[in-house]
Protein backbone atom coordinates (compact mmCIF):
# COMPACT_ATOMS: atom_id res chain seq x y z
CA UNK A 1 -39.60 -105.51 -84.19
CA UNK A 2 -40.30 -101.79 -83.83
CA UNK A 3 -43.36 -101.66 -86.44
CA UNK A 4 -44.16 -105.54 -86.96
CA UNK A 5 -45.29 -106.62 -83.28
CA UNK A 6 -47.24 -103.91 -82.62
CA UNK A 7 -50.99 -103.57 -82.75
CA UNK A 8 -53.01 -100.94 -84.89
CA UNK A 9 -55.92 -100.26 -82.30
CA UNK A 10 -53.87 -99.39 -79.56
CA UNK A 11 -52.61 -95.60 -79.65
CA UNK A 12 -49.42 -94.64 -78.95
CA UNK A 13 -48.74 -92.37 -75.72
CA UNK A 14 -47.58 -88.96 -76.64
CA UNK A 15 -44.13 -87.73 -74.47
CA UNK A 16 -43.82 -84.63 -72.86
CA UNK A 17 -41.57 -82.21 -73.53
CA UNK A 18 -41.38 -80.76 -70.30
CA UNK A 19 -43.29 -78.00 -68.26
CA UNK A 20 -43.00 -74.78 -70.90
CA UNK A 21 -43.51 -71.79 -68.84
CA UNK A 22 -44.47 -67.94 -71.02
CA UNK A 23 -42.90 -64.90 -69.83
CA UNK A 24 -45.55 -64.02 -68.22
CA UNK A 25 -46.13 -67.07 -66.12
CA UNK A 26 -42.41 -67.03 -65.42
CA UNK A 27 -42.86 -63.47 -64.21
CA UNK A 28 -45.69 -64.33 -61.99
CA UNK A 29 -44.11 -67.19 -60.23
CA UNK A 30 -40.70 -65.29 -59.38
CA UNK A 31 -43.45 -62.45 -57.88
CA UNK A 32 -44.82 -64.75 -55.96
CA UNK A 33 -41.45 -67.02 -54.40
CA UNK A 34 -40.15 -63.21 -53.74
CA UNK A 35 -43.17 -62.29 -51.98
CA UNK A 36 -43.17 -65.36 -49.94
CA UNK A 37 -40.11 -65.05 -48.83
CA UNK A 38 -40.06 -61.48 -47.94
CA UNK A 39 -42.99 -62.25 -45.86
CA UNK A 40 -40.90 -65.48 -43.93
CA UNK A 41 -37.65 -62.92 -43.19
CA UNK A 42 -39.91 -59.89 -42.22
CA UNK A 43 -42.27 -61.54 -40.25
CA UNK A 44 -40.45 -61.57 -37.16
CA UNK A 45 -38.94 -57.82 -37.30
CA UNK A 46 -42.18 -56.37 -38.06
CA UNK A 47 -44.18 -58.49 -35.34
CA UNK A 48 -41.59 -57.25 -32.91
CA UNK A 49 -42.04 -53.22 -34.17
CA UNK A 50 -45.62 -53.54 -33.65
CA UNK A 51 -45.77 -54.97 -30.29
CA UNK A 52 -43.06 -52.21 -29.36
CA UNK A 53 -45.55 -49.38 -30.42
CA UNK A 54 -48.96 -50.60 -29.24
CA UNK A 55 -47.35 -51.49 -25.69
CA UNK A 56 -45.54 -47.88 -25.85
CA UNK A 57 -49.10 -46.38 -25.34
CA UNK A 58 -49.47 -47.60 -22.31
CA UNK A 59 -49.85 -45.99 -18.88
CA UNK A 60 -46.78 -47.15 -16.53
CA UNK A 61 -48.87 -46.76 -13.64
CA UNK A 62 -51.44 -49.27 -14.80
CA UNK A 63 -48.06 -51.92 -15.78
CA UNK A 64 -47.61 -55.00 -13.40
CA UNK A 65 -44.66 -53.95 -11.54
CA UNK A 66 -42.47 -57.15 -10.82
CA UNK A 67 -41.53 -56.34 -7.53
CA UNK A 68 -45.96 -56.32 -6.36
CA UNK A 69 -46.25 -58.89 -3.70
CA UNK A 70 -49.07 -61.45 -3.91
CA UNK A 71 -52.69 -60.65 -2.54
CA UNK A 72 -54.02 -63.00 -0.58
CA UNK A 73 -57.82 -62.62 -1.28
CA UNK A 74 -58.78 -65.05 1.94
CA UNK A 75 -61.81 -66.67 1.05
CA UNK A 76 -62.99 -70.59 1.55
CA UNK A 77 -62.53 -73.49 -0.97
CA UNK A 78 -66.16 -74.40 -1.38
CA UNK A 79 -65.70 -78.18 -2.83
CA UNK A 80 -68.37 -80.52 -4.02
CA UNK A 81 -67.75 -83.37 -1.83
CA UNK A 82 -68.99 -81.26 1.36
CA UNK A 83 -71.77 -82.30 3.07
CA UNK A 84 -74.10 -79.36 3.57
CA UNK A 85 -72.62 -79.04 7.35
CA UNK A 86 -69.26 -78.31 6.28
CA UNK A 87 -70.38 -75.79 3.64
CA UNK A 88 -72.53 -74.06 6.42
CA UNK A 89 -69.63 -74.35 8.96
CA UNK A 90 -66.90 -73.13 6.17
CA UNK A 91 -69.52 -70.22 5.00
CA UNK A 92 -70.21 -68.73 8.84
CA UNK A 93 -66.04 -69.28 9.74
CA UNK A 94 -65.78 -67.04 6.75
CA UNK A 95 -68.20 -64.68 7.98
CA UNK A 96 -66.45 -64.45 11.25
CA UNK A 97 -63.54 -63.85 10.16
């Protein structure tokens, strides 16, 4: 049955023998995992260095102390629904104040 059945037009499919890597190509793709993964586990360490020295340069006058209480900047909420009354009477209390 292997030869008899089996039509002459139609071409047999050759089988792979598997992927067949050079030296070279071998070479290249262990470069590249390695460098892939050094750049996954150092990411975080070297991020963290960085931000460390830029922020060192700093002037600790001009920091954000945490301790600064709020400023209350006064002002009026000016909102779009106001009739041009209220914004006049909001603008001169404002004034006045």
């Amino acid at each position: 049955m292997s030869g008899a059945g089996r039509d002459p037009d139609v071409p047999k499919l050759p089988r792979g023998k598997g992927m067949s890597f050079s030296l070279g190509q071998i070479v290249r793709i262990v470069a590249v995992a390695t460098a892939l993964i050094a750049l996954i586990v150092l990411q975080r360490p070297c991020a963290t260095s960085v931000s460390k020295f830029v922020t060192s340069f700093g002037e600790p006058d001009a920091a954000v102390r945490p301790d600064a209480r709020p400023i209350d900047a006064g002002g009026v909420m000016l909102r779009g629904d106001m009739t041009p009354a209220e914004l006049e009477e909001a603008i001169n209390r404002e004034r006045q104040r």
